[in-house]
Protein backbone atom coordinates (compact mmCIF):
# COMPACT_ATOMS: atom_id res chain seq x y z
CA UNK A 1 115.92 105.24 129.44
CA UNK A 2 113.82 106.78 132.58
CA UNK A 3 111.15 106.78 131.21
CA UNK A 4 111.29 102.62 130.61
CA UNK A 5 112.80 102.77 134.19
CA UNK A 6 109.81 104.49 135.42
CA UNK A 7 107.35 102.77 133.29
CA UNK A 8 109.10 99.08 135.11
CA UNK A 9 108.71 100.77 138.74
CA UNK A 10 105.51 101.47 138.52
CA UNK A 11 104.20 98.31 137.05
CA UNK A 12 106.55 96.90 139.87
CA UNK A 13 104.17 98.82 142.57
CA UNK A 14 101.06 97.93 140.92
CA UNK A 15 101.56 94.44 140.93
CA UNK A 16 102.90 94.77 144.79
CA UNK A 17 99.14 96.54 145.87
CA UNK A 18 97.33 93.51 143.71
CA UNK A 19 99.23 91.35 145.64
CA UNK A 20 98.98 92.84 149.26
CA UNK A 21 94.95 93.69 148.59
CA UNK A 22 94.89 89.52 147.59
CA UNK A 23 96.51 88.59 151.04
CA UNK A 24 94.55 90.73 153.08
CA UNK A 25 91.72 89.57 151.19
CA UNK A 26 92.80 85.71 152.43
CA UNK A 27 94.17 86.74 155.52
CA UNK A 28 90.37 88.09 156.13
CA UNK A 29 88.56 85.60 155.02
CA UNK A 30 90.48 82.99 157.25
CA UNK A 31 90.29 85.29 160.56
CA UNK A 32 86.04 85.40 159.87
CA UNK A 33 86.19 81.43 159.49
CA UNK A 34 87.93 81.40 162.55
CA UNK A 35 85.89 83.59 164.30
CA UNK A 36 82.75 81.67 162.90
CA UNK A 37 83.94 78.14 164.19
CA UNK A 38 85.10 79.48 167.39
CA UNK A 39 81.56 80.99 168.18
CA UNK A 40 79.48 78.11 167.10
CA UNK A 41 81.80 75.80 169.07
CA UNK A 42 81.24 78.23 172.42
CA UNK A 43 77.38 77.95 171.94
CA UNK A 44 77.45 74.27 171.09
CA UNK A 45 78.96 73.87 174.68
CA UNK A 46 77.32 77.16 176.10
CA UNK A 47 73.98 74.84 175.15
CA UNK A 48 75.48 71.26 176.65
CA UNK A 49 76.53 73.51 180.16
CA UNK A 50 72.73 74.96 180.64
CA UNK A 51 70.96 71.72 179.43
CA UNK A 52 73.45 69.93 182.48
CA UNK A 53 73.40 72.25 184.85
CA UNK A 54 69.40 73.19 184.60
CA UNK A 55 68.85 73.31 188.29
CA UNK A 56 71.74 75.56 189.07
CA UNK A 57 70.41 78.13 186.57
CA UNK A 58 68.71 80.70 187.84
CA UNK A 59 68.51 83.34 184.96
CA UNK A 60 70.42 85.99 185.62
């Protein structure tokens, strides 16, 4: 009878590290999206400020 008990637990923590490595799998991908959109967004605008404001910049 322990034995099947401790056969069911650790099946039971297996399956809990699949499905914690899955979610931080998904939970990374999403933050890189994120990450990836918010930075192409700031240089689409970082590109509309300079090509507006040409005369103000001086370079530095």
């Amino acid at each position: 009878m322990d034995t099947l008990a401790a056969n069911i637990k650790a099946i039971s923590v297996e399956t809990f590290k699949q499905q914690v490595l899955m979610w931080e799998y998904i939970i990374t991908a999403i933050i890189f999206l994120a990450s990836y959109f918010v930075l192409k967004r700031y240089k689409k605008n970082q590109l509309f400020a300079q090509s507006k404001n040409k005369k103000y910049n001086t370079g530095s």
